[in-house]
Each structure stands twice: as C-alpha cells, then as structure tokens.
N, C-alpha and C. Protein backbone atom coordinates (compact mmCIF):
# COMPACT_ATOMS: atom_id res chain seq x y z
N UNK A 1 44.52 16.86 -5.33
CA UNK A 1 43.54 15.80 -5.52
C UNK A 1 44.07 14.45 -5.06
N UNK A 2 45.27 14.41 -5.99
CA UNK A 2 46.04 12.69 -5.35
C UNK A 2 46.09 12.67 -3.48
N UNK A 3 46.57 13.70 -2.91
CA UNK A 3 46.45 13.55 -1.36
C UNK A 3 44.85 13.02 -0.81
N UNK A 4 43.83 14.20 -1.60
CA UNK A 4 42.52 13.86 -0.93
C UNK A 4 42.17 12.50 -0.76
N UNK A 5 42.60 11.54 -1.66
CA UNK A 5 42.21 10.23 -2.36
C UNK A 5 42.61 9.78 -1.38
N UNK A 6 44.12 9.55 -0.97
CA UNK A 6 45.17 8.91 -0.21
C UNK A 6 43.95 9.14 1.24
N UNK A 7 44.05 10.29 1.66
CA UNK A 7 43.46 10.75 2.75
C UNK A 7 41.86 10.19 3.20
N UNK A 8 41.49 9.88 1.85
CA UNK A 8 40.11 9.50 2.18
C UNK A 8 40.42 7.90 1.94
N UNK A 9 41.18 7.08 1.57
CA UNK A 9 41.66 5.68 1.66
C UNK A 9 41.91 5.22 2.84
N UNK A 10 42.71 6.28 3.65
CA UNK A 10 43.28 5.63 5.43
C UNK A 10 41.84 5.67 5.86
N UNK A 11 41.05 6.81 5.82
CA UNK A 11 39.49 7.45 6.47
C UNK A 11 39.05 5.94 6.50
N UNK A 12 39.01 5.29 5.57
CA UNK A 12 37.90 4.15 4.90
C UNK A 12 38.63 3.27 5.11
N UNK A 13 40.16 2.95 5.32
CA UNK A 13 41.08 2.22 6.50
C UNK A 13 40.56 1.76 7.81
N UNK A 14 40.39 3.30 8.66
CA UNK A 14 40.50 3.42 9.49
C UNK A 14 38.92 2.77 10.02
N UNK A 15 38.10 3.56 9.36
CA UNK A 15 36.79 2.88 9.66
C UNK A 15 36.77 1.12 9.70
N UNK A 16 37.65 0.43 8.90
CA UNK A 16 37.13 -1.07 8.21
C UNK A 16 37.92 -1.38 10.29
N UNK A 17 38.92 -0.79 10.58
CA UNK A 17 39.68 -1.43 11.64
C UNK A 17 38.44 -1.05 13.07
N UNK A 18 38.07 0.01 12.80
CA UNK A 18 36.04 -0.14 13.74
C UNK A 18 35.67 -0.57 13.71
N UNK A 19 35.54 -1.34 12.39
CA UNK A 19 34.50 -2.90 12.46
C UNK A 19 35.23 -3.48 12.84
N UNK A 20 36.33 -4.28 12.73
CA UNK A 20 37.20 -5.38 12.73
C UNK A 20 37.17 -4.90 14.67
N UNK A 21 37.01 -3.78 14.85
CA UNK A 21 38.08 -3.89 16.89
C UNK A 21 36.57 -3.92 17.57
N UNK A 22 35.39 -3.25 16.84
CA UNK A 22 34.04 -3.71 17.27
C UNK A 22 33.35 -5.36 17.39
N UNK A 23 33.85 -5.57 16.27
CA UNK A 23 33.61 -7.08 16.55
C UNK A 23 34.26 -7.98 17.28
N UNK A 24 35.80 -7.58 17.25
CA UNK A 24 36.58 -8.52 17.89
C UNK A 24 36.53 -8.05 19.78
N UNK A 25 35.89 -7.01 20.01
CA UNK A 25 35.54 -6.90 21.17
C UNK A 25 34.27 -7.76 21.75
N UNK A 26 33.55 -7.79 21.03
CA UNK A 26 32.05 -8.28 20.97
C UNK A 26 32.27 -9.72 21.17
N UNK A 27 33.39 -10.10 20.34
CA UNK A 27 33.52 -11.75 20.75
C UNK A 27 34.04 -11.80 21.80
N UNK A 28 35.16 -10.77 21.89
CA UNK A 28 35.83 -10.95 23.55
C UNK A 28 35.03 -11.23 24.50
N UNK A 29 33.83 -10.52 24.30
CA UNK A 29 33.15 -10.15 25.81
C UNK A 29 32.60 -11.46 25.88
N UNK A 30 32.18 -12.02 24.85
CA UNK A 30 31.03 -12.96 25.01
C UNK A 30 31.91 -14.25 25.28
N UNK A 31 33.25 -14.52 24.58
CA UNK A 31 34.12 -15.64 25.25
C UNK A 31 34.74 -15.59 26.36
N UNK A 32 34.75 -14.61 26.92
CA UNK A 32 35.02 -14.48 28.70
C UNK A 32 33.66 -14.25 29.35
N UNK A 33 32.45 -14.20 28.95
CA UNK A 33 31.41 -13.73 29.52
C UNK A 33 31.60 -12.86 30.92
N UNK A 34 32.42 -11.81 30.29
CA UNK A 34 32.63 -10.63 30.95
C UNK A 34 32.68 -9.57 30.20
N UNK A 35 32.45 -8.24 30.72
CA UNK A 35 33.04 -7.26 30.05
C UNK A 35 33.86 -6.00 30.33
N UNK A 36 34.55 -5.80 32.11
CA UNK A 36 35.63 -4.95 32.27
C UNK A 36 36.93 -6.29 31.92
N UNK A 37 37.08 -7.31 31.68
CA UNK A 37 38.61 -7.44 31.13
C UNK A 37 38.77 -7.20 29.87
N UNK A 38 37.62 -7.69 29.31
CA UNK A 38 37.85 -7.39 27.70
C UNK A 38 38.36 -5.92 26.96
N UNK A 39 37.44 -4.99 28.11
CA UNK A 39 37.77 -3.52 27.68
C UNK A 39 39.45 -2.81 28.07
N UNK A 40 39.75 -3.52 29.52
CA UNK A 40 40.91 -3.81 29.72
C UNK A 40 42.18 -4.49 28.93
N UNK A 41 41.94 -5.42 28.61
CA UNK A 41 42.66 -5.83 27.72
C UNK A 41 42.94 -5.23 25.85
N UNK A 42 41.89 -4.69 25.71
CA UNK A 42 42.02 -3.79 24.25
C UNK A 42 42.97 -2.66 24.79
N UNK A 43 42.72 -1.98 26.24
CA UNK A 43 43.38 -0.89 26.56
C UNK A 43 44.65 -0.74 26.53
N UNK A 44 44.80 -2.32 27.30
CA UNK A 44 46.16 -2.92 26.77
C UNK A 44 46.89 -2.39 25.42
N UNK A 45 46.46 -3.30 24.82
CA UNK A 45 47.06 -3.76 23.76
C UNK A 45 47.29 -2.40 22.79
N UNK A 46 46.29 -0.92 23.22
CA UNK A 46 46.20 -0.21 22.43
C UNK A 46 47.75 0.28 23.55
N UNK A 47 47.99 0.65 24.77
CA UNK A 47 49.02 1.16 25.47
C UNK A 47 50.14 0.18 24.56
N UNK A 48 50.20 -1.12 24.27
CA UNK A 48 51.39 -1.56 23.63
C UNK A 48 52.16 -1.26 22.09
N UNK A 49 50.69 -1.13 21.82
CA UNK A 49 50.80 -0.25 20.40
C UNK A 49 51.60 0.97 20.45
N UNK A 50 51.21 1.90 21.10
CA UNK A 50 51.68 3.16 21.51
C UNK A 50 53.36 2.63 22.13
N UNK A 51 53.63 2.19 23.12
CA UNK A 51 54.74 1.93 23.27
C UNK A 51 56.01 1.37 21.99
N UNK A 52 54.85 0.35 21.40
CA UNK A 52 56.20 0.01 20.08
C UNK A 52 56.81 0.78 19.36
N UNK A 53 55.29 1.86 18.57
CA UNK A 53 55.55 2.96 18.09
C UNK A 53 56.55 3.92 18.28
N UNK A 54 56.41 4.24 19.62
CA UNK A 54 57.19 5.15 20.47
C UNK A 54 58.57 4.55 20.26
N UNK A 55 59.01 3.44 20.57
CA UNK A 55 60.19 2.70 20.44
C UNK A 55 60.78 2.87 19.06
N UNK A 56 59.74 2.63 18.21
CA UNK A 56 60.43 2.30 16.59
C UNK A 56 60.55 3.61 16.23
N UNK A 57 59.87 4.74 16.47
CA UNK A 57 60.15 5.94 15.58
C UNK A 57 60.56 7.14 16.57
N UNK A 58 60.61 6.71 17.76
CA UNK A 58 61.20 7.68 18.73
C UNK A 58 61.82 9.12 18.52
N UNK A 59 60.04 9.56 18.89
CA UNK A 59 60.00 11.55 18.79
C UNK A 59 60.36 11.87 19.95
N UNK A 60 60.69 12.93 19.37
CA UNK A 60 61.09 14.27 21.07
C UNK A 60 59.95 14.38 21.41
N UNK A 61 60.27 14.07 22.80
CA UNK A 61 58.84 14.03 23.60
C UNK A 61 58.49 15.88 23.56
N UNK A 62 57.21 16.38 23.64
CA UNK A 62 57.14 17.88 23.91
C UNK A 62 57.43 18.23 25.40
N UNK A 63 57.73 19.36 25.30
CA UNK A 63 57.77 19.92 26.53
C UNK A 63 57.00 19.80 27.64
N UNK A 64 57.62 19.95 28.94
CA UNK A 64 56.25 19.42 29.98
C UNK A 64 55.46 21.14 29.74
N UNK A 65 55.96 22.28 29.52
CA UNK A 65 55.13 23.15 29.35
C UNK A 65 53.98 22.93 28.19
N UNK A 66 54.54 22.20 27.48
CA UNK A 66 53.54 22.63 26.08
C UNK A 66 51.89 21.56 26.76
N UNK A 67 52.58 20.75 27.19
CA UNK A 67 51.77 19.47 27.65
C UNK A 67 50.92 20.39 28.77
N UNK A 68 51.07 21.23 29.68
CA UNK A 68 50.63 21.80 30.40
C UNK A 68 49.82 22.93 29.64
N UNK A 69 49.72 23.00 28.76
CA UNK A 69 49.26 24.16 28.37
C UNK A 69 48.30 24.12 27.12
N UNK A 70 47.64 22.66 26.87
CA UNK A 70 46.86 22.24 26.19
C UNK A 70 45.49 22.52 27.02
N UNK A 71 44.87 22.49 25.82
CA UNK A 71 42.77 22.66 26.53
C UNK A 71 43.01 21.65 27.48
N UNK A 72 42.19 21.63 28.03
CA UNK A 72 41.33 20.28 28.93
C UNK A 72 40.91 19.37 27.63
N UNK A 73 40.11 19.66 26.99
CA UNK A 73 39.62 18.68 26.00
C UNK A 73 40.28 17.96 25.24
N UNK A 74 41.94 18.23 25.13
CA UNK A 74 42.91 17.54 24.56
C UNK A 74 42.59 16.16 25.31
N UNK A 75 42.37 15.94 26.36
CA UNK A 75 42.83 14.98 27.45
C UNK A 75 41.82 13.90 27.18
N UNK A 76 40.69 14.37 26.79
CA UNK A 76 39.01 13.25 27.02
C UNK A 76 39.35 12.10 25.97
N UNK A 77 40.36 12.08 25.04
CA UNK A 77 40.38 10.97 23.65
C UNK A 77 40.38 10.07 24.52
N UNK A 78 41.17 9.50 24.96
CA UNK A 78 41.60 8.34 25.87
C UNK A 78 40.26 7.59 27.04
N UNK A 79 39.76 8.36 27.54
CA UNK A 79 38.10 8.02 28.39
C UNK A 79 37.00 7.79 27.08
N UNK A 80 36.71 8.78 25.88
CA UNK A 80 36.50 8.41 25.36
C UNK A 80 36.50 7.39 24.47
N UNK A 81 37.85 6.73 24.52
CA UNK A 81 38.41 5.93 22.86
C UNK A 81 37.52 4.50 24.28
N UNK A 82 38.26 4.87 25.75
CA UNK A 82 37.35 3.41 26.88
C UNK A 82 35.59 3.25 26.39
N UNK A 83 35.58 3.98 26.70
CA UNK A 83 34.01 4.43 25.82
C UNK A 83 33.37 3.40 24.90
N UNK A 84 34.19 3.89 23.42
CA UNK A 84 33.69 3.70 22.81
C UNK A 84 34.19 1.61 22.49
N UNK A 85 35.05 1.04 23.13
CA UNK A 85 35.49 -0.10 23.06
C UNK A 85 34.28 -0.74 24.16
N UNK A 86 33.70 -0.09 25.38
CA UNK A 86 32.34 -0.78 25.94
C UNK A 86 31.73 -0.98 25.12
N UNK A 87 30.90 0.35 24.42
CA UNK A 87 30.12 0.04 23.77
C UNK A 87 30.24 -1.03 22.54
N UNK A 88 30.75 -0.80 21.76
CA UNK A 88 31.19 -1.70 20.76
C UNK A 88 31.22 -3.30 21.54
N UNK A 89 31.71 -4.15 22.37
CA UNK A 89 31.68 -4.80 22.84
C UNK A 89 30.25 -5.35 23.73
N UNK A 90 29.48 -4.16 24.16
CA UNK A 90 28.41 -4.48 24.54
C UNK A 90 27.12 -4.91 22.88
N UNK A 91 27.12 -3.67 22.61
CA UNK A 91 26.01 -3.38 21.65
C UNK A 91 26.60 -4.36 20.15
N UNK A 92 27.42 -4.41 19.68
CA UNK A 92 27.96 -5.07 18.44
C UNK A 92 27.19 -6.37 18.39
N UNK A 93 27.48 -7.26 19.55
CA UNK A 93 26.72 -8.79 19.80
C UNK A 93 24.98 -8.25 19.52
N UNK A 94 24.81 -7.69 20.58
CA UNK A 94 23.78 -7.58 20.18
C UNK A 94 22.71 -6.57 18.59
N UNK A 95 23.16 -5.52 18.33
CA UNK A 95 22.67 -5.10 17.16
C UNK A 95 23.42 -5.59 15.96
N UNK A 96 24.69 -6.23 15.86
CA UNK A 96 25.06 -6.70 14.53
C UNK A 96 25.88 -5.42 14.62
N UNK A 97 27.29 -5.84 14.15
CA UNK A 97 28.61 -4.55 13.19
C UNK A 97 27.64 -3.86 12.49
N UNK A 98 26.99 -4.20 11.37
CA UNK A 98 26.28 -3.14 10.55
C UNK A 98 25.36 -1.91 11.07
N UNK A 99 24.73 -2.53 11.94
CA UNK A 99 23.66 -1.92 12.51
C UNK A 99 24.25 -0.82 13.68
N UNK A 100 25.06 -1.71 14.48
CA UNK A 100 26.29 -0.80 15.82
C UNK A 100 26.85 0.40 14.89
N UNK A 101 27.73 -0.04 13.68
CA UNK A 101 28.76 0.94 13.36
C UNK A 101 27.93 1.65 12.48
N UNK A 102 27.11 1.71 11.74
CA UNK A 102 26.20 2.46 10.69
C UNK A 102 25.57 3.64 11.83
N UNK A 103 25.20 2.75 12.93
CA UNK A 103 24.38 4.12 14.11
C UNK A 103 25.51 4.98 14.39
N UNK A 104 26.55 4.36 14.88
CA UNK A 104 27.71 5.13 15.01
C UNK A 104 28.25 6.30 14.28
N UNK A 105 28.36 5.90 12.99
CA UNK A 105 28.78 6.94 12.11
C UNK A 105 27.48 7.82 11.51
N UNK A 106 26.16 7.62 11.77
CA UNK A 106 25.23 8.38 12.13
C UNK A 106 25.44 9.60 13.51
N UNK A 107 25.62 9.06 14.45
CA UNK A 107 26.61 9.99 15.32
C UNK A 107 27.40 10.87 15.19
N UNK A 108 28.12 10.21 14.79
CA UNK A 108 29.63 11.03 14.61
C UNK A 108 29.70 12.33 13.59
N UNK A 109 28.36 12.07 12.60
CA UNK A 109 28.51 12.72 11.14
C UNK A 109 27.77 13.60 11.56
N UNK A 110 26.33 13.42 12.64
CA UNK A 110 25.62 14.57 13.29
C UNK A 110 26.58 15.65 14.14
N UNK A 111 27.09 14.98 14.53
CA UNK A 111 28.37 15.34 15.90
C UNK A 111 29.59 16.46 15.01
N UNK A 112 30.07 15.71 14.09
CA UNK A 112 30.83 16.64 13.35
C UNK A 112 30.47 17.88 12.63
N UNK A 113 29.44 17.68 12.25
CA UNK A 113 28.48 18.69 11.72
C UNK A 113 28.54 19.96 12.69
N UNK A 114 28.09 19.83 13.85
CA UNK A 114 27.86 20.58 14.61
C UNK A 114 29.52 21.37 15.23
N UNK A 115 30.30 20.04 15.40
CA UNK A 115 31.53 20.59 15.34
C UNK A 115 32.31 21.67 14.39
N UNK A 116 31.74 20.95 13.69
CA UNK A 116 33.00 22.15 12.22
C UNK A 116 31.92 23.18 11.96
N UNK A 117 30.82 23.83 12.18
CA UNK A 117 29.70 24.49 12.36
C UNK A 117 30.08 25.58 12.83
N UNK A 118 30.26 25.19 14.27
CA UNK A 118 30.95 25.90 15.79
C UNK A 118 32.40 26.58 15.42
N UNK A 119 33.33 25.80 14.92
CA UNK A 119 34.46 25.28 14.96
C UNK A 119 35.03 25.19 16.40
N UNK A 120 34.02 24.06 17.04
CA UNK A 120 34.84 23.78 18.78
C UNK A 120 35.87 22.86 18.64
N UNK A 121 36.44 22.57 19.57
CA UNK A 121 37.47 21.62 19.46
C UNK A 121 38.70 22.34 18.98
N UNK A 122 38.85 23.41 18.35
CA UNK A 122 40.34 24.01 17.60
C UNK A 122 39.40 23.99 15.89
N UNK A 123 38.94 23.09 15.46
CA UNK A 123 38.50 23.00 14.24
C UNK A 123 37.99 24.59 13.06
N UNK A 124 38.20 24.07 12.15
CA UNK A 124 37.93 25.01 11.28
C UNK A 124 36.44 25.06 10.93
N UNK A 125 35.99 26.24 10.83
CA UNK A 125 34.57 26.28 11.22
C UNK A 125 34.41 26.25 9.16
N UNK A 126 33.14 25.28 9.09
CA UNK A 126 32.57 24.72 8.36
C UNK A 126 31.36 24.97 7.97
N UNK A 127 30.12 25.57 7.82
CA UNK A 127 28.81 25.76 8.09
C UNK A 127 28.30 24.95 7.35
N UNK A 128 27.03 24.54 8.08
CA UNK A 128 26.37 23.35 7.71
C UNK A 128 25.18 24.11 6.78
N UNK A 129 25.41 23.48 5.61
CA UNK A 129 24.76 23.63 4.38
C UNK A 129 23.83 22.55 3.93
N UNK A 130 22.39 22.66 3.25
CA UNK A 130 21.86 21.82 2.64
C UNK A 130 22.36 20.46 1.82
N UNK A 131 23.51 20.67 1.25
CA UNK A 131 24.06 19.12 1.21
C UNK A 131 24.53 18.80 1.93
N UNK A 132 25.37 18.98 3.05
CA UNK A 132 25.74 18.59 4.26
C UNK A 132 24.36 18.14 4.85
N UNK A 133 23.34 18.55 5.33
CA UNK A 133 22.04 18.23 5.95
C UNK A 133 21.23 17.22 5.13
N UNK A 134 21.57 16.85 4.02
CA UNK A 134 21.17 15.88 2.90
C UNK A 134 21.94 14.60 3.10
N UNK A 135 23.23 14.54 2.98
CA UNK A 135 24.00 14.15 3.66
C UNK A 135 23.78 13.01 4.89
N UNK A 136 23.66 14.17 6.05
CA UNK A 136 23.18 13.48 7.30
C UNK A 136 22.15 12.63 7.30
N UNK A 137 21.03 13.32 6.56
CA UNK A 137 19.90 12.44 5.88
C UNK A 137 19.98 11.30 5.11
N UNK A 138 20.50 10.83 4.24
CA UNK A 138 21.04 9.66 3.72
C UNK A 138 21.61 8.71 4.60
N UNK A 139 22.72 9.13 5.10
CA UNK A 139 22.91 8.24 6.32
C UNK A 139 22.19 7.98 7.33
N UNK A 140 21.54 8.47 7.76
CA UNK A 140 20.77 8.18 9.17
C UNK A 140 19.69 7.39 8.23
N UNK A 141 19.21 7.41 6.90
CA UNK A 141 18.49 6.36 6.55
C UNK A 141 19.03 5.25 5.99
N UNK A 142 20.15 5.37 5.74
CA UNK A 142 20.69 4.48 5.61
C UNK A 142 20.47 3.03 6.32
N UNK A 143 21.42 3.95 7.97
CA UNK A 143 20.81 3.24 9.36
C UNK A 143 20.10 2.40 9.29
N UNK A 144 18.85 3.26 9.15
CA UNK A 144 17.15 2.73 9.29
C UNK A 144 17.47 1.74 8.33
N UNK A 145 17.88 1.29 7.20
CA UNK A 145 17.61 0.57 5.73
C UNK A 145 18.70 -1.00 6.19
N UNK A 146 19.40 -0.54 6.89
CA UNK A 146 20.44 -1.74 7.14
C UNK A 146 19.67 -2.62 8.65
N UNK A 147 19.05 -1.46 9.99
CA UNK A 147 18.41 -2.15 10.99
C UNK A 147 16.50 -2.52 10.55
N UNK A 148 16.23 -2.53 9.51
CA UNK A 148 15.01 -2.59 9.35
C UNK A 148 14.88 -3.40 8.17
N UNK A 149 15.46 -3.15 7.06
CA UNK A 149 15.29 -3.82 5.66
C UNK A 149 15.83 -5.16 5.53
C-alpha cells in the first residue's frame, strides 16, 4: 500500500511538471513569436537533463545487442515526447493549461485503456471494465465542465 501512495505521488508529480513545461512552452512560443526554437530549445534542455543524469549516476550503458534488439516502438518516445512539447506550446496559449492538459489526459486515459486492454506496447493486459469506462466518463466530462462551465 505505502509504495502505491509513493507511486501515485510522483504520477501527480509528474503530471503538475505537464502543466508547469506546457505552459512554460506556451510562453516560450509567444515571447519569441516563434515556434520551431522554442520546441528546440526544450529538446535541448531535456538532452541536458539526460546528459547530467548520465554524468551524476553513471550506468553501464546496455549492450549494442540488447539496443539492437528492442521493438521498433521502443524508439517513437522521443518524436513523440517533440510532439507533444508543439502541441503544448501551440494549443496551451490558446485553450488555457486546464482546458489543453484536462483534453490531454482525456487522451491518454482513452489511449491507455485500450492499451492495457490489448496489452500492446509489452504491457500487462488489463480489461476494460465498467468502472474503468465510468472512469473515462468522468473525465472526459470533466473536460467538458472545465472548457464550458
């Protein structure tokens, strides 16, 4: 139980730093009134991250076999994570953090659903059950209650 807590604390961490890199993209774009440096520059900063890391806790790198021998789909985080820093930077200014990241995790919660369902990705298959689908429902009105109310 004490782990789940911990585990669902970073979750709700991790989300608050979506708002915080959604917004702070959103201003980027709009104080350079551009938007490939801004996305560039997060890319940055996320490659420097990764480098410090790498520096301060310095793992054995894996094997070039093992690295070779991952799905394809291992590979998409990174195009994706570009992705999702456009958008956020585009859409944030304009629909509001609440409204951007609430649709978002409307997404993601449809998206996962279907994922742990399947179990694609490697995932442990999950089946989507009436509170799970209740669930989805709450949130996606949620959505609606935060872009409308």
């Amino acid at each position: 139980m004490g782990s789940t807590v911990v585990n669902l604390l970073l979750a709700i961490g991790a989300g608050i730093c979506l708002t915080l890199q959604a917004s702070a993209n959103g201003s980027f774009r709009k104080n350079l009134d551009d938007l490939w440096y801004p996305a560039f520059f997060s890319v940055c900063g996320t490659i420097i991250t990764a480098l410090t890391l790498l520096t301060l806790f310095r793992p054995m790198p894996p094997a070039l076999e093992t690295i070779r021998s991952t799905p394809w789909w291992n590979w998409i985080g990174g195009p994706l994570g570009a992705l999702i820093v456009l958008a956020g930077a585009v859409l944030t200014p304009k629909l509001g953090a609440g409204v951007f990241l609430s649709a978002m995790v409307g997404g993601m919660l449809l998206s996962s659903m279907l994922m742990d369902h399947h179990g694609w990705m490697g995932l442990d298959v999950r089946g989507i059950t009436a509170g799970r689908i209740l669930g989805a429902v709450l949130v996606i009105s949620g959505v609606a209650c935060i872009k409308f109310l």
